[in-house]
N, C-alpha and C. Protein backbone atom coordinates (compact mmCIF):
# COMPACT_ATOMS: atom_id res chain seq x y z
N UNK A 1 89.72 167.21 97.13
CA UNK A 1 89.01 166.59 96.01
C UNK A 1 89.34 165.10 95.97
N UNK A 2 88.19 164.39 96.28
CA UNK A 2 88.24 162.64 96.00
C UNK A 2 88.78 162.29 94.79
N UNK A 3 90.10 161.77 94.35
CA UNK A 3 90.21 160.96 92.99
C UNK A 3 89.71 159.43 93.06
N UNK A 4 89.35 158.94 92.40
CA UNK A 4 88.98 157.29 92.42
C UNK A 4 90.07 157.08 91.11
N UNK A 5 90.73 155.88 90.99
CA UNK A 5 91.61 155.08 89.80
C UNK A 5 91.14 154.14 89.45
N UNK A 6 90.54 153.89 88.40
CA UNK A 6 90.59 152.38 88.29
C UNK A 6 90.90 151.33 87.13
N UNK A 7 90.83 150.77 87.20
CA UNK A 7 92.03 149.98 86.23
C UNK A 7 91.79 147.87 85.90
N UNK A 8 92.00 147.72 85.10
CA UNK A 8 91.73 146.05 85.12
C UNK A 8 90.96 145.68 84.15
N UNK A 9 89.88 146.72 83.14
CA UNK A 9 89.41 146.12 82.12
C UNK A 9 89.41 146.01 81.04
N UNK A 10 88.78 145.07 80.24
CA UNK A 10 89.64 144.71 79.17
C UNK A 10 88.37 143.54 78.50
N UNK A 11 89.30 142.90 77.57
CA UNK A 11 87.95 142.16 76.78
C UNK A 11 88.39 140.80 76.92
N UNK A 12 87.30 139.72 77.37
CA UNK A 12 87.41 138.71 77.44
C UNK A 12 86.34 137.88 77.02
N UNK A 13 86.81 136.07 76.89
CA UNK A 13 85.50 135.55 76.24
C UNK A 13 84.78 135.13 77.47
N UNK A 14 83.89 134.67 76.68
CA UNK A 14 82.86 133.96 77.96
C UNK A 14 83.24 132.96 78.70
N UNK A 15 83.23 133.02 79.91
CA UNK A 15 83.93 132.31 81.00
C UNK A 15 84.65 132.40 81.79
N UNK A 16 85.58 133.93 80.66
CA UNK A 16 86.82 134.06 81.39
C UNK A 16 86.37 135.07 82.55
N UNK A 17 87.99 135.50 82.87
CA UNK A 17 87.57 136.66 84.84
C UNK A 17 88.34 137.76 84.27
N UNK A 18 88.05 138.55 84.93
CA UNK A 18 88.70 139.93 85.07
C UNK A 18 88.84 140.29 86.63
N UNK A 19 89.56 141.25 86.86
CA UNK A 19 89.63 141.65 88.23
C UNK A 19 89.81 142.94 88.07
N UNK A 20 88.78 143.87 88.35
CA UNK A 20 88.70 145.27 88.47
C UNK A 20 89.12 145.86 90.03
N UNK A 21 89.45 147.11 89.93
CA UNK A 21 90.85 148.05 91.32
C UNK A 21 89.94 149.31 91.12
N UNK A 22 90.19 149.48 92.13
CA UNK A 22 89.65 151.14 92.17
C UNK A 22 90.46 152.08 93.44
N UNK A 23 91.27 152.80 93.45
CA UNK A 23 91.61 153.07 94.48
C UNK A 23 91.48 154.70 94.93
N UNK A 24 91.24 154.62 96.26
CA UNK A 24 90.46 156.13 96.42
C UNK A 24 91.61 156.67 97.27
N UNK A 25 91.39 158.24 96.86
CA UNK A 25 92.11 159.31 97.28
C UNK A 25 91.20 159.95 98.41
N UNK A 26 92.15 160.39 99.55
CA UNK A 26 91.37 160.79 101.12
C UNK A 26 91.29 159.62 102.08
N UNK A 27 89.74 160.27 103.02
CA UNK A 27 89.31 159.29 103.85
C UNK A 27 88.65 158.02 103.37
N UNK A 28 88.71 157.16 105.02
CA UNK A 28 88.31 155.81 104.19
C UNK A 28 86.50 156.03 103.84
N UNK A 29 86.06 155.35 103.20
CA UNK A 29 84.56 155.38 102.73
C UNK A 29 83.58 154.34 103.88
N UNK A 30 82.97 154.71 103.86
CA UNK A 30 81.71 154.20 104.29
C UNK A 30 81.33 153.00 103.74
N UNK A 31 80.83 153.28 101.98
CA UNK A 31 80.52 152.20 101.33
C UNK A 31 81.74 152.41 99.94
N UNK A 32 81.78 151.16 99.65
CA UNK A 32 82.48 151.53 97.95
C UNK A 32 81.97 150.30 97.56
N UNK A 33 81.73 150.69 96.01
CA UNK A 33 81.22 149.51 95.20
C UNK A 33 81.49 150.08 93.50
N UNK A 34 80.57 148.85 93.21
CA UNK A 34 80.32 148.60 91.43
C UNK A 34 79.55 148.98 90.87
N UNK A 35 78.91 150.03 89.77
CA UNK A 35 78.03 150.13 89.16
C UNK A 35 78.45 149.84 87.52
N UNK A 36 77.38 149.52 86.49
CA UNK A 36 77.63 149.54 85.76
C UNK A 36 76.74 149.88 84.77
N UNK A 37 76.80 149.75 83.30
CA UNK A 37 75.92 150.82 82.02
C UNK A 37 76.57 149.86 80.82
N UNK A 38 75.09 149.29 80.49
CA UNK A 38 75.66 148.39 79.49
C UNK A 38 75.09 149.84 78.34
N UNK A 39 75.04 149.80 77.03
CA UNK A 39 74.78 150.50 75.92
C UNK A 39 73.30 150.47 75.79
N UNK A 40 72.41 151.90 75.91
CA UNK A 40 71.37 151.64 76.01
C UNK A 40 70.56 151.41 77.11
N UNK A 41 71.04 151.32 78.34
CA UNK A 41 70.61 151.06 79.30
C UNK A 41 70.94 151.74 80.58
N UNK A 42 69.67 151.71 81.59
CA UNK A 42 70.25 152.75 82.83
C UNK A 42 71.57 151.84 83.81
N UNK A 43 72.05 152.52 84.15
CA UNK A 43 73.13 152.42 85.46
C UNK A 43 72.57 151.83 86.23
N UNK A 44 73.46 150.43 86.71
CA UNK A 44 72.72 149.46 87.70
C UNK A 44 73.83 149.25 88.59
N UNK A 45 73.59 149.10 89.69
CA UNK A 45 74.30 148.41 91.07
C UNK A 45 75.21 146.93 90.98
N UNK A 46 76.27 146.79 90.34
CA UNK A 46 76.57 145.19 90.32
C UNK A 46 77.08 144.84 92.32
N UNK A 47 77.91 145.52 92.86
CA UNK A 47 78.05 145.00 94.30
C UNK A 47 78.49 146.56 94.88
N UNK A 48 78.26 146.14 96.49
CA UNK A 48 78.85 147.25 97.26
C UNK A 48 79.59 146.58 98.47
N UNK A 49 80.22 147.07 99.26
CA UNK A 49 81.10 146.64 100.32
C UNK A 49 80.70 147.90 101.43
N UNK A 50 80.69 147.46 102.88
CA UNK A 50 81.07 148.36 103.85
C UNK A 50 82.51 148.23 104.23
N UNK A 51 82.31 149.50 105.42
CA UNK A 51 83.54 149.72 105.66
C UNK A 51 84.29 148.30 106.01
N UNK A 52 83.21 147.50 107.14
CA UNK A 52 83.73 146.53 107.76
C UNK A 52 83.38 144.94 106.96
N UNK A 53 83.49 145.08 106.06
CA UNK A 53 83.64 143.82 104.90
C UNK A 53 81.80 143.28 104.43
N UNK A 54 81.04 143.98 104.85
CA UNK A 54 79.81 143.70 104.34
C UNK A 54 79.30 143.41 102.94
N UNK A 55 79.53 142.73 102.05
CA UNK A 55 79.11 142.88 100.89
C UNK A 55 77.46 142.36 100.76
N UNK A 56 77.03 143.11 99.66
CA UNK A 56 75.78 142.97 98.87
C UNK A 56 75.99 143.27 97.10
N UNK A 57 75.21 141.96 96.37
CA UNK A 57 75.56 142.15 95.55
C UNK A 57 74.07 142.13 94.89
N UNK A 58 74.05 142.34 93.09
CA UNK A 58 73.17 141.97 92.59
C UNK A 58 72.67 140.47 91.91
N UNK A 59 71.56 140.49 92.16
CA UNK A 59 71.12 138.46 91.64
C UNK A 59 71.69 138.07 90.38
N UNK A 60 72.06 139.16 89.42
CA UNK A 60 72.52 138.89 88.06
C UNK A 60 74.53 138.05 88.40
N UNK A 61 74.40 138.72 89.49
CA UNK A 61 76.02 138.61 89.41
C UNK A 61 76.37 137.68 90.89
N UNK A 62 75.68 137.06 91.59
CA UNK A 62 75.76 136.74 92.76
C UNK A 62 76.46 135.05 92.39
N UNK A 63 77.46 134.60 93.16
CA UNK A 63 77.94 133.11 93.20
C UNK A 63 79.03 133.34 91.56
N UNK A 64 79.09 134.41 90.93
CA UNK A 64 80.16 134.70 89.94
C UNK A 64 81.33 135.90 90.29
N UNK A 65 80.72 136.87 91.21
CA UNK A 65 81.58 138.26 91.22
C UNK A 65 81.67 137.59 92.86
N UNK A 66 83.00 138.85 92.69
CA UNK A 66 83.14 138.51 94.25
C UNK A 66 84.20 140.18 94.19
N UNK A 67 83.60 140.83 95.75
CA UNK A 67 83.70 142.36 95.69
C UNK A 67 84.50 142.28 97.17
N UNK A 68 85.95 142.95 97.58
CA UNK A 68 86.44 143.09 98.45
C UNK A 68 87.09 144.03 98.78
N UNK A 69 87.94 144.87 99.60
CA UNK A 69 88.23 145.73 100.31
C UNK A 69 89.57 145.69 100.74
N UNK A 70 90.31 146.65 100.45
CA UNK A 70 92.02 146.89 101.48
C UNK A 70 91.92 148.12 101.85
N UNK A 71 91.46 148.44 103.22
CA UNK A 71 91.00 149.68 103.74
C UNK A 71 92.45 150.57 103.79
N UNK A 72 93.59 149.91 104.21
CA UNK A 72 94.76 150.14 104.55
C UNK A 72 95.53 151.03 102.81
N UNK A 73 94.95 150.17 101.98
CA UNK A 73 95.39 150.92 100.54
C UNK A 73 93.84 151.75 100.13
N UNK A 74 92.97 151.85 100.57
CA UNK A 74 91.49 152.55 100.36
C UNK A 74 91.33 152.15 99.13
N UNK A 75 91.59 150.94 98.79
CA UNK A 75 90.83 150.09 97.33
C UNK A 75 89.74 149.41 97.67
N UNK A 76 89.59 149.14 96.61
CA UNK A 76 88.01 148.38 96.12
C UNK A 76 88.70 147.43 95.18
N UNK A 77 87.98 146.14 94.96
CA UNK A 77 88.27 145.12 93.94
C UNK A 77 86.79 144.62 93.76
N UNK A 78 86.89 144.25 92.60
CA UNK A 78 85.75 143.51 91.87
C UNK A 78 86.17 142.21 90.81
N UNK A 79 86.49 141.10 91.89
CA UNK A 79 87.05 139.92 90.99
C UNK A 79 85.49 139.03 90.32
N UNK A 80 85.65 138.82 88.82
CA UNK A 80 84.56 138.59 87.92
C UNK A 80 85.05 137.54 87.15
N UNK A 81 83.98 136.01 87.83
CA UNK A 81 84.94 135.13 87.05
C UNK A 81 83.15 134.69 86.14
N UNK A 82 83.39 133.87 85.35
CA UNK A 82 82.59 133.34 84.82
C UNK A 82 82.07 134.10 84.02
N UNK A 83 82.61 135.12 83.15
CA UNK A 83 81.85 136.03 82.75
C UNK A 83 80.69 135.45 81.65
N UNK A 84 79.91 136.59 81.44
CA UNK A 84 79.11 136.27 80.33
C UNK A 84 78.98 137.51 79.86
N UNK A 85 78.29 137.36 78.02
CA UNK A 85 78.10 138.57 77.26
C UNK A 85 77.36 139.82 77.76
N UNK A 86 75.81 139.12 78.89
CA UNK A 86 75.20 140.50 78.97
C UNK A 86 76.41 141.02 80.21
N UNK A 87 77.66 140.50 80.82
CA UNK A 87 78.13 141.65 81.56
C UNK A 87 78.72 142.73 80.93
N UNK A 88 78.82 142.84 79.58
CA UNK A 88 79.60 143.86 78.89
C UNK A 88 79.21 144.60 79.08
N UNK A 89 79.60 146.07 79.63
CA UNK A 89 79.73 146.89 79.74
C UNK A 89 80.53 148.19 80.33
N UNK A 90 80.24 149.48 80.84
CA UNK A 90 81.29 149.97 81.58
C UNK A 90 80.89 149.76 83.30
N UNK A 91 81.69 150.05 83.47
CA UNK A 91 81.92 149.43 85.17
C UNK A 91 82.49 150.87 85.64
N UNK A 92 81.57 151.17 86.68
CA UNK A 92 82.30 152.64 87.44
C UNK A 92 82.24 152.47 88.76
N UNK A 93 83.26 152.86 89.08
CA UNK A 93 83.99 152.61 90.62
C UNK A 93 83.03 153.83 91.59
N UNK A 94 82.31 153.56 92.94
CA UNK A 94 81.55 154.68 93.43
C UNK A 94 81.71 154.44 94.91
N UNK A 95 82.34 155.12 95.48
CA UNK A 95 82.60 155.68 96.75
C UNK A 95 81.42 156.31 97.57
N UNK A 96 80.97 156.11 98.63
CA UNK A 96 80.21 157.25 99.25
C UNK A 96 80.75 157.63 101.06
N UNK A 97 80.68 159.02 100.90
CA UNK A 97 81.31 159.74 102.24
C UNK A 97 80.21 160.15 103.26
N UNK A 98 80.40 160.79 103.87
CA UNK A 98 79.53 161.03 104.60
C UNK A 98 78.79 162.47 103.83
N UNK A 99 79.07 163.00 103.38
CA UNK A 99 78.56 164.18 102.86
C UNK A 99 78.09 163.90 101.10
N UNK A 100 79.01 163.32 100.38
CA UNK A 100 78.94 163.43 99.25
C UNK A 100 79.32 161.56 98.38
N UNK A 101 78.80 161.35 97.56
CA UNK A 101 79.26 160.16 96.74
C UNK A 101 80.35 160.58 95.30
N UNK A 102 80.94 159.90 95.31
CA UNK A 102 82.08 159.97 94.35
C UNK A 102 82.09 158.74 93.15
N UNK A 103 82.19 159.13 92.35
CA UNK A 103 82.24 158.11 90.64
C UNK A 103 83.69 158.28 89.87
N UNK A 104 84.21 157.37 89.95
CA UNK A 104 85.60 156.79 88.98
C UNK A 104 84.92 157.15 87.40
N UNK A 105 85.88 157.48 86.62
CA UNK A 105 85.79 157.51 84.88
C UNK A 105 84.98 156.27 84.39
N UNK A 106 85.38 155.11 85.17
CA UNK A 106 84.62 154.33 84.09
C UNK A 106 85.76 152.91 83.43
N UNK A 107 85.53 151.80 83.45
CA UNK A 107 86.23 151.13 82.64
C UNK A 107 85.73 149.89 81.63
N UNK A 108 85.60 150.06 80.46
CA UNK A 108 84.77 148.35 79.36
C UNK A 108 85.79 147.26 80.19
N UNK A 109 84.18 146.70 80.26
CA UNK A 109 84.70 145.39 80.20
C UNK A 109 83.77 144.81 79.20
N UNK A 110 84.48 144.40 78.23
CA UNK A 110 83.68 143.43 76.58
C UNK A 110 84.01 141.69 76.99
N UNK A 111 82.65 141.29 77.24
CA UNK A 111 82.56 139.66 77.23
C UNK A 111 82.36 139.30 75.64
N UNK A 112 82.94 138.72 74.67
CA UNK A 112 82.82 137.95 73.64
C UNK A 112 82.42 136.68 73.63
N UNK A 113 81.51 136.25 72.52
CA UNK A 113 80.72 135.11 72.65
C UNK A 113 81.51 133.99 72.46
C-alpha cells in the first residue's frame, strides 16, 4: 500500500512562499505532482514532475511555483513564492505508477490579503 506524507502548509500573506513535501512510500513514480481544490471548485493540476526532472506546470502558477524531485528520498516539493489569494486552497500530493495513481490527504494553504 502507497502512503504519500505531506506537510508544509500553512497560512500566509500575499507575497509570501511556502514550500510544500510530499514523500512517497514504495517504488519510485513515474510522475508526481500538485493538484489542488480551492472551495467550490473542481480539482485542478498546479505542476507535475517526471521521473527524470521534467516539469510542467499550470499558466496560473508558472514563473511563481517551482516543483522538484529527490528520487533518492521519493519526495516531491512544491516551492510557492509570490503567493496570491486565489492560490488558497488545499493542495494534494499525486503520485502515478504504472498500474494505479495515488493522492496524499491534502494540505490548506490560506493566502491572506
Amino acid at each position: 500500500q502507497v502512503q504519500l506524507v505531506e506537510s508544509g502548509g500553512g497560512l500566509v500573506q500575499a507575497g509570501g512562499s511556502l514550500r510544500l513535501s510530499c514523500a512517497a512510500s514504495g517504488n519510485i513514480f513515474r510522475i508526481m505532482g500538485w493538484y489542488r481544490q480551492a472551495p467550490g471548485k473542481q480539482r485542478e493540476l498546479v505542476a507535475t514532475i517526471t521521473s527524470v526532472g521534467i516539469p510542467t506546470y499550470a499558466d496560473s502558477v508558472k514563473g511563481r511555483f517551482t516543483i522538484s524531485r529527490d528520487n533518492a528520498k521519493n519526495t516531491v516539493y512544491l516551492q510557492m513564492n509570490s503567493l496570491k489569494p486565489e492560490d488558497t486552497a488545499v493542495y494534494y500530493c499525486n503520485v502515478r505508477g504504472v498500474l494505479a495513481t495515488y493522492w496524499g490527504q491534502g494540505t490548506q494553504v490560506t493566502v491572506s490579503s
